[in-house]
C-alpha atoms as a PDB file:
ATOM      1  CA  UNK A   1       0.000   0.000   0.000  1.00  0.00           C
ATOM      2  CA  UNK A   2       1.377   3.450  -0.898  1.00  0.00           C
ATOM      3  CA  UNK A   3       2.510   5.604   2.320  1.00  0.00           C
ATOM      4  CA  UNK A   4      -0.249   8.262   3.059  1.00  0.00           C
ATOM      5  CA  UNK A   5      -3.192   6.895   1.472  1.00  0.00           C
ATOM      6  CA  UNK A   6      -5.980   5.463   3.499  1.00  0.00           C
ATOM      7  CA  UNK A   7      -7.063   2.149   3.606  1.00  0.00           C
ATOM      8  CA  UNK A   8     -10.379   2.677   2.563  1.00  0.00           C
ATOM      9  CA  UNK A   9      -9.381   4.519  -0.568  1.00  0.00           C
ATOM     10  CA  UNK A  10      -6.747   2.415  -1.603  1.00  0.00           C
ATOM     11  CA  UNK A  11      -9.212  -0.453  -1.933  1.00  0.00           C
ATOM     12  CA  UNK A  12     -11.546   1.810  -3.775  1.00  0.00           C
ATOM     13  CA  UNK A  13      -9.207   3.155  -5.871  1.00  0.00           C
ATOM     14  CA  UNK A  14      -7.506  -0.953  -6.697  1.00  0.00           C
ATOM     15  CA  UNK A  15     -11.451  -1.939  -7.253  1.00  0.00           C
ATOM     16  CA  UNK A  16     -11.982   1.156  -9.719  1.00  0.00           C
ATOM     17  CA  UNK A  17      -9.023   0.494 -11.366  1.00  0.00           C
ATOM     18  CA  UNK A  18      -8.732  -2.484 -11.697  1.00  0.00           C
ATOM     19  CA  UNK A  19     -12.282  -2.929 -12.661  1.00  0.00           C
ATOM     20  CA  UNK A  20     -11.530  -0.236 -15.105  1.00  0.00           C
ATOM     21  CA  UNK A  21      -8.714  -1.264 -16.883  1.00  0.00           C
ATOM     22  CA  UNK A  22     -10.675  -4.632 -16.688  1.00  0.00           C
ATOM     23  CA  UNK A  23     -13.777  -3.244 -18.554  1.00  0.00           C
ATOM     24  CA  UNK A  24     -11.962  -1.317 -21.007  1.00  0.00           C
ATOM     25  CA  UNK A  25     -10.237  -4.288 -22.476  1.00  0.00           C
ATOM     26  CA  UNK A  26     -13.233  -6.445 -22.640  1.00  0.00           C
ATOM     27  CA  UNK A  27     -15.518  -3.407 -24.141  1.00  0.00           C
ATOM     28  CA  UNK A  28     -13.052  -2.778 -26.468  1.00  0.00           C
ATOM     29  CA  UNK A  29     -12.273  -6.484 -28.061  1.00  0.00           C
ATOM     30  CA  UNK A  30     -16.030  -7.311 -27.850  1.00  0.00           C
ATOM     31  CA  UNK A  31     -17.148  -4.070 -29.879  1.00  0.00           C
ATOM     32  CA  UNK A  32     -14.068  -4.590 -32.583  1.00  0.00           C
ATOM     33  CA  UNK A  33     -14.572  -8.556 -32.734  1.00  0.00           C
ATOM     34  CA  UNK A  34     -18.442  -8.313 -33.314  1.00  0.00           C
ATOM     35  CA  UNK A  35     -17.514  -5.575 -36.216  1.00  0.00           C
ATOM     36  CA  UNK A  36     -15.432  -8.068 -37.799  1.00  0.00           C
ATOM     37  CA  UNK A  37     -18.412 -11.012 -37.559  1.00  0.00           C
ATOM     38  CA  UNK A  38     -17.645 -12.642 -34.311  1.00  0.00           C
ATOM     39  CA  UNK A  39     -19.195 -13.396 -30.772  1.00  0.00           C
ATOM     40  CA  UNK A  40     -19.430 -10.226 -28.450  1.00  0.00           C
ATOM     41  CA  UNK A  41     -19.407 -12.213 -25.226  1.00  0.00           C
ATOM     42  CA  UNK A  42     -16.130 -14.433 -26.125  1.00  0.00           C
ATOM     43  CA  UNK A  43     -13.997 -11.321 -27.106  1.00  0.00           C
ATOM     44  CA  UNK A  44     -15.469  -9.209 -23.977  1.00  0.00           C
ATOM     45  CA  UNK A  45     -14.165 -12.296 -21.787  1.00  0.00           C
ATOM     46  CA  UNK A  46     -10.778 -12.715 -23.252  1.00  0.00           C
ATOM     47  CA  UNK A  47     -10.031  -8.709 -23.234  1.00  0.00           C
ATOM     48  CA  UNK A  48     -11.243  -8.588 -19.733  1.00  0.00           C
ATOM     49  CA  UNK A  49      -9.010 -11.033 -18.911  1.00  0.00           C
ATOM     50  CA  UNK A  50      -5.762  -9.158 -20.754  1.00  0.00           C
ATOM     51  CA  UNK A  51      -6.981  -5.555 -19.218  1.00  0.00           C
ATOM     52  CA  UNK A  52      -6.887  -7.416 -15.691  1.00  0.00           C
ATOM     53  CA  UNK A  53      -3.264  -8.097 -16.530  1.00  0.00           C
ATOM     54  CA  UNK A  54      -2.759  -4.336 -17.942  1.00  0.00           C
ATOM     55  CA  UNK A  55      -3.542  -3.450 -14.998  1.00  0.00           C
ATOM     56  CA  UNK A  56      -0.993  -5.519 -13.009  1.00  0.00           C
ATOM     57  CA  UNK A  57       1.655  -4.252 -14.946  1.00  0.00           C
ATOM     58  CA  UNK A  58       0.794  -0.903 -14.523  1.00  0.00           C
ATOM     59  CA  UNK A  59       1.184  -1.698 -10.558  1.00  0.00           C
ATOM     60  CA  UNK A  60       4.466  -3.354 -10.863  1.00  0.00           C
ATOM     61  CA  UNK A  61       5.642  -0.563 -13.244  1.00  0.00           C
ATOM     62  CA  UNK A  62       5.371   2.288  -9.982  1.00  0.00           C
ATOM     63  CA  UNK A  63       7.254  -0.346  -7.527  1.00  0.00           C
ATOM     64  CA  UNK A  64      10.706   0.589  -6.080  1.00  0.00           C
ATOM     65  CA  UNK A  65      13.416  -1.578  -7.325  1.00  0.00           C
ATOM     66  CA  UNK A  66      15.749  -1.480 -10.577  1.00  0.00           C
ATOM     67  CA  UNK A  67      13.935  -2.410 -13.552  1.00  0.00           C
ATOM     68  CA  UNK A  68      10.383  -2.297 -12.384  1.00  0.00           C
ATOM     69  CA  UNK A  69       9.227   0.286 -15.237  1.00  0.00           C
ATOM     70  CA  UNK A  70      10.731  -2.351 -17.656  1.00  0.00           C
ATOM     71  CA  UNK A  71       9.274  -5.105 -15.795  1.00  0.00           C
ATOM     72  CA  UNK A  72       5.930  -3.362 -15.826  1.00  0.00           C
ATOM     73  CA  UNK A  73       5.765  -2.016 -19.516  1.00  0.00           C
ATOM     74  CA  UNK A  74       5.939  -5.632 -20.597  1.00  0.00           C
ATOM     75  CA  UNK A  75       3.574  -7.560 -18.758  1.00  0.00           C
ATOM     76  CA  UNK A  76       1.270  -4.655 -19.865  1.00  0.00           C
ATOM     77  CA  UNK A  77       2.315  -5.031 -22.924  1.00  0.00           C
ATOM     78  CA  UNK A  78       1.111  -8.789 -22.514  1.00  0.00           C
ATOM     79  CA  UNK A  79      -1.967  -7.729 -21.429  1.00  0.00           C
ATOM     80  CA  UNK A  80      -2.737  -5.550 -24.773  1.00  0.00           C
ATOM     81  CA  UNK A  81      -1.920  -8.381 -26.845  1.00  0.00           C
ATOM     82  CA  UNK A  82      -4.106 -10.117 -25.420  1.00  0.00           C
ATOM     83  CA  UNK A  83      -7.041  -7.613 -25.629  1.00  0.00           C
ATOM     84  CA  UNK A  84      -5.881  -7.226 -29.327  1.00  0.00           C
ATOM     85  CA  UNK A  85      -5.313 -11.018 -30.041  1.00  0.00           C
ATOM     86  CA  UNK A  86      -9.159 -10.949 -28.489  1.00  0.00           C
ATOM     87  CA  UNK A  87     -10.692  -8.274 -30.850  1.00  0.00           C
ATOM     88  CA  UNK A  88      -9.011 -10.122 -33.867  1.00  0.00           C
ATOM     89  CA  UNK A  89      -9.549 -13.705 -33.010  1.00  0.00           C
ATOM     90  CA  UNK A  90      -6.796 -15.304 -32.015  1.00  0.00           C
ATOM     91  CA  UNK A  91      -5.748 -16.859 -29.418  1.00  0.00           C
ATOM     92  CA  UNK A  92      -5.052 -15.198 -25.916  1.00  0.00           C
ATOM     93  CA  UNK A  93      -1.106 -15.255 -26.977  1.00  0.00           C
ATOM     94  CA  UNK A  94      -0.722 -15.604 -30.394  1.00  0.00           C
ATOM     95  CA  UNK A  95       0.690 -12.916 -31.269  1.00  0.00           C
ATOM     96  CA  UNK A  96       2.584 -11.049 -28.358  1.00  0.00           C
ATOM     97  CA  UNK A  97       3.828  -7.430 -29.090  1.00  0.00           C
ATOM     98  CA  UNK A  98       6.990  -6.368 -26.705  1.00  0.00           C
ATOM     99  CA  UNK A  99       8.271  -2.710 -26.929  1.00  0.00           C
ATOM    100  CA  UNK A 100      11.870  -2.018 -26.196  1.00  0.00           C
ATOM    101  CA  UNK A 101      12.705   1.351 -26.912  1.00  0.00           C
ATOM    102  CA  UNK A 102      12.120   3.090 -30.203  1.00  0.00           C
ATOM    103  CA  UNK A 103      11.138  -0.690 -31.704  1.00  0.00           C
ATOM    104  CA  UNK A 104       8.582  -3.523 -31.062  1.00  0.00           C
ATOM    105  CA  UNK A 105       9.356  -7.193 -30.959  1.00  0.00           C
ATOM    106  CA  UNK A 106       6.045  -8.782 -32.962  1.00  0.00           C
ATOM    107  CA  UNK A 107       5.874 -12.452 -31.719  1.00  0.00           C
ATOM    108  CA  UNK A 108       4.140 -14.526 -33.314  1.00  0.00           C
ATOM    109  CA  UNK A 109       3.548 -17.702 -31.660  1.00  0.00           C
ATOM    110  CA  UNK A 110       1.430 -19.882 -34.064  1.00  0.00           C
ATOM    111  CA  UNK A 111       3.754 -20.286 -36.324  1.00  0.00           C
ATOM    112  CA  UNK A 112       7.468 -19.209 -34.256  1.00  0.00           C
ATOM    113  CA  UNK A 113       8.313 -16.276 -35.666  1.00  0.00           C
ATOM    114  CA  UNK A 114       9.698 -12.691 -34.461  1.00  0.00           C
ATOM    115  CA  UNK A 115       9.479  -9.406 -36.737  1.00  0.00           C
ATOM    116  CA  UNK A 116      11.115  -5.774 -35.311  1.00  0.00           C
ATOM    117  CA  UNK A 117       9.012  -2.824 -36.179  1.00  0.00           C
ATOM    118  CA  UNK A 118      10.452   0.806 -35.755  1.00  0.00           C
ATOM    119  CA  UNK A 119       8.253   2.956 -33.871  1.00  0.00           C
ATOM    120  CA  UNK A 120       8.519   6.288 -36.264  1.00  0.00           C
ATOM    121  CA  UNK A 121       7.064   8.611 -33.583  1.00  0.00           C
ATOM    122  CA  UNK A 122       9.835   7.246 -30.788  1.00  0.00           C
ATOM    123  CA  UNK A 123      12.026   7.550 -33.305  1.00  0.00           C
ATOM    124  CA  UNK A 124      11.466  11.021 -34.099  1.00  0.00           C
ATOM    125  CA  UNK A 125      11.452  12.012 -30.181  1.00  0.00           C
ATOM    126  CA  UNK A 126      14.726  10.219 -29.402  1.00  0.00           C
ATOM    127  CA  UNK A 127      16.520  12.348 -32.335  1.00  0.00           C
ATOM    128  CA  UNK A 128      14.791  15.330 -31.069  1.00  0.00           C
ATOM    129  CA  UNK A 129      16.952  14.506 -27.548  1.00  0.00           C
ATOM    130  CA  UNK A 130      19.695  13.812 -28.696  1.00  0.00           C
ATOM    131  CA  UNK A 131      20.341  16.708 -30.834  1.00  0.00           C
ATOM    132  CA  UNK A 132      18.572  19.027 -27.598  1.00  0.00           C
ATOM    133  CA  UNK A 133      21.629  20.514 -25.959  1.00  0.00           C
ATOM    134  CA  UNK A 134      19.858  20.898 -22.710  1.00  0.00           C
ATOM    135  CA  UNK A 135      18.539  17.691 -22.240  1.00  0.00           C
ATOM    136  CA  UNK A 136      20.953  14.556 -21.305  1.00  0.00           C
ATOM    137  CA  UNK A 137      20.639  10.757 -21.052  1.00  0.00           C
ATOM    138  CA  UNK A 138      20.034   8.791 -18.176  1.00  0.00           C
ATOM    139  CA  UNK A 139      21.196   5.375 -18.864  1.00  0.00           C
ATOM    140  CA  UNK A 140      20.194   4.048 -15.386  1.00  0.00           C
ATOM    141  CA  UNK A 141      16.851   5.491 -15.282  1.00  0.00           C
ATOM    142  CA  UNK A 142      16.135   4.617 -18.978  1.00  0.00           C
ATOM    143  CA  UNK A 143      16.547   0.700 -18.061  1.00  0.00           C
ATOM    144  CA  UNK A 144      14.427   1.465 -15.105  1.00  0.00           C
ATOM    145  CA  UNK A 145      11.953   2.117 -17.080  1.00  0.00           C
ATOM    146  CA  UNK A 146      12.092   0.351 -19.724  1.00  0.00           C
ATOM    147  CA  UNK A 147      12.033   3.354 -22.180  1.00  0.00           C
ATOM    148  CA  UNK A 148      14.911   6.412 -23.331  1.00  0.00           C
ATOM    149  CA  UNK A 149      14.982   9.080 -20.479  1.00  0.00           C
ATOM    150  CA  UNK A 150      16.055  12.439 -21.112  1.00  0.00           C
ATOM    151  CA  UNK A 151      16.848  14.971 -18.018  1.00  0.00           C
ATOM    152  CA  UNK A 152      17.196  18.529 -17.738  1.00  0.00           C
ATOM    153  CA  UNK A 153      19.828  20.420 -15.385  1.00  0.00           C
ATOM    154  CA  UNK A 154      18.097  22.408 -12.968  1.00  0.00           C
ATOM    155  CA  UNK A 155      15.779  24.009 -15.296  1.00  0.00           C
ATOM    156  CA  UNK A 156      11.874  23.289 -16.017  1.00  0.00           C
ATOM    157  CA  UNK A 157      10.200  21.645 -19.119  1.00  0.00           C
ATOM    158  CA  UNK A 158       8.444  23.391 -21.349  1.00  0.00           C
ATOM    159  CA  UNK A 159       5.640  21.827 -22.771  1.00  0.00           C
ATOM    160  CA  UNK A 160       2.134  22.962 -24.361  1.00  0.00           C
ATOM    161  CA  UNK A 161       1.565  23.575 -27.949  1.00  0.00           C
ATOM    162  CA  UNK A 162       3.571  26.575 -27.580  1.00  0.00           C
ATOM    163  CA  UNK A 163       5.772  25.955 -25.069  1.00  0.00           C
ATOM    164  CA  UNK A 164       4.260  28.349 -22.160  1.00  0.00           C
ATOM    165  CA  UNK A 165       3.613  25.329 -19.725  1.00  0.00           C
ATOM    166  CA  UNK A 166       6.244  24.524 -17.384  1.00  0.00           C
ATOM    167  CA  UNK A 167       6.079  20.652 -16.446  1.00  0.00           C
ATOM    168  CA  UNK A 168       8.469  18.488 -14.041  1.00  0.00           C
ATOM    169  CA  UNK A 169       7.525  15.417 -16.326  1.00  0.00           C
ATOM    170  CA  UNK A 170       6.627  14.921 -20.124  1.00  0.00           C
ATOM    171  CA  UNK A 171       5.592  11.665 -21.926  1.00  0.00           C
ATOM    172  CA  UNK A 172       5.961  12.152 -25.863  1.00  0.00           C
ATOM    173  CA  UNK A 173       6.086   9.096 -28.030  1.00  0.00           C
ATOM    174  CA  UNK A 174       6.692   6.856 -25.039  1.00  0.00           C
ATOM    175  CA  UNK A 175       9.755   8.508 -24.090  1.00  0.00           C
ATOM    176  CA  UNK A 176      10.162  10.455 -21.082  1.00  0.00           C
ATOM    177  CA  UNK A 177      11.054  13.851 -20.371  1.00  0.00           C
ATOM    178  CA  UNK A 178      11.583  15.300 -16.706  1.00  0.00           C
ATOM    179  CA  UNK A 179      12.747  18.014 -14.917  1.00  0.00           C
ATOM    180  CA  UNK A 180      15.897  17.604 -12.705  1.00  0.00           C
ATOM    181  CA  UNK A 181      15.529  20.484 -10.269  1.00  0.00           C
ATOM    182  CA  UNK A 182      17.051  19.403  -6.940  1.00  0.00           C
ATOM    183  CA  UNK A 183      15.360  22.368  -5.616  1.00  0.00           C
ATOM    184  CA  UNK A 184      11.907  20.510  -5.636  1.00  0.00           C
ATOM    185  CA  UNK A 185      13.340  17.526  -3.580  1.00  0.00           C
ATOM    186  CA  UNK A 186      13.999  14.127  -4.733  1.00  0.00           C
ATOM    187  CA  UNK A 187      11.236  12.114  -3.124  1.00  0.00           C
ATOM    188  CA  UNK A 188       8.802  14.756  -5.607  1.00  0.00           C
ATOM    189  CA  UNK A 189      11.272  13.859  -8.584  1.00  0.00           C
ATOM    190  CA  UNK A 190      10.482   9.973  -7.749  1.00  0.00           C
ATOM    191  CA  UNK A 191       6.923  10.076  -8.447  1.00  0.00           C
ATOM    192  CA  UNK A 192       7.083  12.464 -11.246  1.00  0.00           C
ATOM    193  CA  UNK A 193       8.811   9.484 -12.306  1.00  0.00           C
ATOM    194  CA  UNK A 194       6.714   7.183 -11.718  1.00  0.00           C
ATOM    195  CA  UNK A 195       3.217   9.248 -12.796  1.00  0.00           C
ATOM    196  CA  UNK A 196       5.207   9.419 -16.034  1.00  0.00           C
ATOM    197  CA  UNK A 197       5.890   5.806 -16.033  1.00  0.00           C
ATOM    198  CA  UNK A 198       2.209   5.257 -16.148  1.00  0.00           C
ATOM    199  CA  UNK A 199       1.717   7.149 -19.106  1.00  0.00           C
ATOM    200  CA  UNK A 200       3.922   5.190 -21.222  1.00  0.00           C
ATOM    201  CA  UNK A 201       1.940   1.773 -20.327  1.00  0.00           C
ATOM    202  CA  UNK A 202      -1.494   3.611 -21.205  1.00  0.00           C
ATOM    203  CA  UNK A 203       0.266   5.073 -24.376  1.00  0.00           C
ATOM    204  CA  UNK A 204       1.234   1.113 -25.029  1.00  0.00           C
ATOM    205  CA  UNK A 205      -2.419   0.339 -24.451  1.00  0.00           C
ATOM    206  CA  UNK A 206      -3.930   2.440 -26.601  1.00  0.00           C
ATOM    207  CA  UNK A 207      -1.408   1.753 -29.071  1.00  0.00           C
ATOM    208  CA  UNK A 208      -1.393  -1.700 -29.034  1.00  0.00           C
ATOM    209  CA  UNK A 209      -5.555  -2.142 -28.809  1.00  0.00           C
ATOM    210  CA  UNK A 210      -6.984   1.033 -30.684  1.00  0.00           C
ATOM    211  CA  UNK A 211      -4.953   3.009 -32.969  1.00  0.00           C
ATOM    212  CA  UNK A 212      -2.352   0.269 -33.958  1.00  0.00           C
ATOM    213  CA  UNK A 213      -4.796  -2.291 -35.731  1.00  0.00           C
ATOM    214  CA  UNK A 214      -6.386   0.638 -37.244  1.00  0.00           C
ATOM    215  CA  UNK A 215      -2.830   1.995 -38.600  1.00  0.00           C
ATOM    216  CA  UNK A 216      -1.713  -1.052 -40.318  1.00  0.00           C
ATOM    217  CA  UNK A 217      -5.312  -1.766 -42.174  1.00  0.00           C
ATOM    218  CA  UNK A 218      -4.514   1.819 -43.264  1.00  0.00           C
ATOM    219  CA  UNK A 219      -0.856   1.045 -44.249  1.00  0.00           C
ATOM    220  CA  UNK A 220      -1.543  -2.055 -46.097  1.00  0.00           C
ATOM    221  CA  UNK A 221      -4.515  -0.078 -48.024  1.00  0.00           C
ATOM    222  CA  UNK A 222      -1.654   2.402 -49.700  1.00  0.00           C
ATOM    223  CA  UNK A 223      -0.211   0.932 -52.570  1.00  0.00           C
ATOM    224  CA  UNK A 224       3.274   2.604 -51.923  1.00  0.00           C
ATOM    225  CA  UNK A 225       3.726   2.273 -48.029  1.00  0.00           C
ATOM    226  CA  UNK A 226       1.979  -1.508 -48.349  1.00  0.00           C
ATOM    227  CA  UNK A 227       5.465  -3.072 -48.482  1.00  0.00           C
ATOM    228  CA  UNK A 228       6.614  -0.778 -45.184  1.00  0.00           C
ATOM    229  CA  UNK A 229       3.757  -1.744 -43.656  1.00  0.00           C
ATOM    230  CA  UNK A 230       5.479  -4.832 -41.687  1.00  0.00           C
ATOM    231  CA  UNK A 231       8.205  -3.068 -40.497  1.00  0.00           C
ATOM    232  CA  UNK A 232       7.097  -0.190 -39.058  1.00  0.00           C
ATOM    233  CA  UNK A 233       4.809   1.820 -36.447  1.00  0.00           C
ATOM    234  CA  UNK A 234       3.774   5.496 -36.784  1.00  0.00           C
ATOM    235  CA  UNK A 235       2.585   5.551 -33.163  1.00  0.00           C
ATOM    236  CA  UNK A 236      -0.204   8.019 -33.453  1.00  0.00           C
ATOM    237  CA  UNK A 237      -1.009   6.982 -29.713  1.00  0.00           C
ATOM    238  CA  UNK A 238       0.548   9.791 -27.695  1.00  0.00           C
ATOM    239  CA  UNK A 239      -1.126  12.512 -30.777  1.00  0.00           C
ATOM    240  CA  UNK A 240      -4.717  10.576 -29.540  1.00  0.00           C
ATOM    241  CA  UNK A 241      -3.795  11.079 -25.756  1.00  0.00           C
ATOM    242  CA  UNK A 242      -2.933  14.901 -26.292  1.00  0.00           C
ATOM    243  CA  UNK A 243      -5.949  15.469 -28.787  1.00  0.00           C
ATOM    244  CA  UNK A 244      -7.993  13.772 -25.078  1.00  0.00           C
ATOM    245  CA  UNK A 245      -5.905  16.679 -23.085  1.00  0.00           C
ATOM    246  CA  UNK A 246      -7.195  19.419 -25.332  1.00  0.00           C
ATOM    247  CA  UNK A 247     -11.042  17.806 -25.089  1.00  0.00           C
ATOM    248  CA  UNK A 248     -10.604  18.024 -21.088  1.00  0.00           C
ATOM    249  CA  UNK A 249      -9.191  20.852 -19.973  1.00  0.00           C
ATOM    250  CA  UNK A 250      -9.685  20.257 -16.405  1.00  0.00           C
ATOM    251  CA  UNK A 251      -6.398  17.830 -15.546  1.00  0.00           C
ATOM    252  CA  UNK A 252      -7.763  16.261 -12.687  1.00  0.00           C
ATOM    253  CA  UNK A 253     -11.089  15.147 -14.808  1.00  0.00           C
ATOM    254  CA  UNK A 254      -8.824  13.039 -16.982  1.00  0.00           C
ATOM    255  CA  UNK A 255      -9.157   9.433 -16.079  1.00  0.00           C
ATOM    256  CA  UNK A 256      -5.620   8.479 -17.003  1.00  0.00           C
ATOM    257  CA  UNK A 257      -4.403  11.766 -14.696  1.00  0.00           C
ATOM    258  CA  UNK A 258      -6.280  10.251 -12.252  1.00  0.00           C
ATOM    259  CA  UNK A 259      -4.754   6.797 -12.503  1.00  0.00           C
ATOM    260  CA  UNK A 260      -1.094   7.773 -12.671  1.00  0.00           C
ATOM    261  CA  UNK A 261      -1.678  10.212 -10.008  1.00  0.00           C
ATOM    262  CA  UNK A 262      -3.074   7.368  -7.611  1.00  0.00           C
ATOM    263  CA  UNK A 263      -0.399   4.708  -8.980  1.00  0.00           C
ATOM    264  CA  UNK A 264       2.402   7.219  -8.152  1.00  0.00           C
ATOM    265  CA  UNK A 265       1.733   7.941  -4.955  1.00  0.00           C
END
């Protein structure tokens, strides 16, 4: 149990959740799989199941030793496959989708086989920090997490469409982005951590169970990027989960705030 939360809303919070994160991935494999001619009830069974184990990596993700953000982001990761193996009709782990770093391992389990995809939006972030002069690499923390991690040096992010938000933590393309300002303390530099750590597993989850099957039917539809379309990811996740920010203003009415906030603490 997190230090300083009550009892009573702990459990709430783990029931909520968990029941959400539960729901979602049933909901969303039943309505896909009955679009595509299947059984409703099978599909909402089988993506409850994997959103149940979303959920657990999401816990483990926020725990305190080395490597529990990598730890986390793949049993997640597990946990959308099978939501997305559920929607499409497969079996629970037929096909298993692992991200590690800018790529994704595609593992296909029917017939052994493993493909690497680039993820073109993580791409185009980690160039963006590596050419940034005032951002630096944190190999430790980036293997904690299971994800590139990019610091600053005593100076605020700047985020927003126009840069005039200042933020101690930024998720963009599943990297992560925070602010290094010893001034604010280190335990508050831990959870920003963390809270940011949750944001790459729901970016993962959207990914992997809403906009990914709907960007390769696209890819594979365009004569010229057809033959790409097995070796890469354009990632238009984190652009989905920012268009969300814009539609609710109010941070602490946004459901996945509200989860990273509670996970973190």
């Amino acid at each position: 149990m997190r230090r300083g939360v009550h009892p009573a809303l702990f459990y709430s919070m783990f029931v909520l959740l968990l029941g959400g994160n539960a729901l979602l991935g049933g909901v969303s494999a039943g309505i896909v799989h009955r679009l595509r001619g299947g059984s409703f009830g099978d599909a909402f069974l089988k993506g409850v199941a994997g959103g149940a184990v979303i959920y657990g990596g999401k816990r483990i993700a926020v725990e305190r030793f080395g490597g529990a953000g990598l730890v986390g982001r793949e049993v997640a990761s597990v946990g959308a496959s099978m939501v997305r193996n559920a929607a499409e009709g497969r079996g629970a782990l037929e096909l298993v989708v692992l991200p590690v770093g800018p790529v994704r391992l595609y593992l296909q389990n029917a017939q052994p086989h493993v493909r690497v995809r680039a993820d073109l939006t993580a791409t185009a972030w980690l160039l963006y920090a590596i050419t940034e002069p005032e951002l630096g690499f944190d190999f430790a923390m980036s293997v904690s997490a299971g994800t590139p991690v990019f610091t600053t040096a005593n100076r605020t992010i700047l985020s927003g469409h126009q840069g005039e938000d200042e933020a101690l933590g930024v998720m963009e393309g599943g990297l992560l982005f925070l602010s290094d300002v010893p001034a604010f303390g280190r335990e508050n530099y831990r959870r920003v951590f963390e809270h940011e750590r949750i944001h790459v597993l729901q970016a993962d989850q959207i990914f992997l169970t809403m906009t990914g099957p709907a960007e390769d039917r696209a890819l594979r539809a365009i004569p010229g990027l057809r033959r790409l379309a097995p070796y890469i990811d354009i990632n238009l996740s984190t652009h989905l989960m920012r268009a969300l920010n814009d539609a609710i203003p109010a941070y602490l009415d946004r459901p996945w705030e509200t989860e990273a906030i509670f996970m973190s603490r």
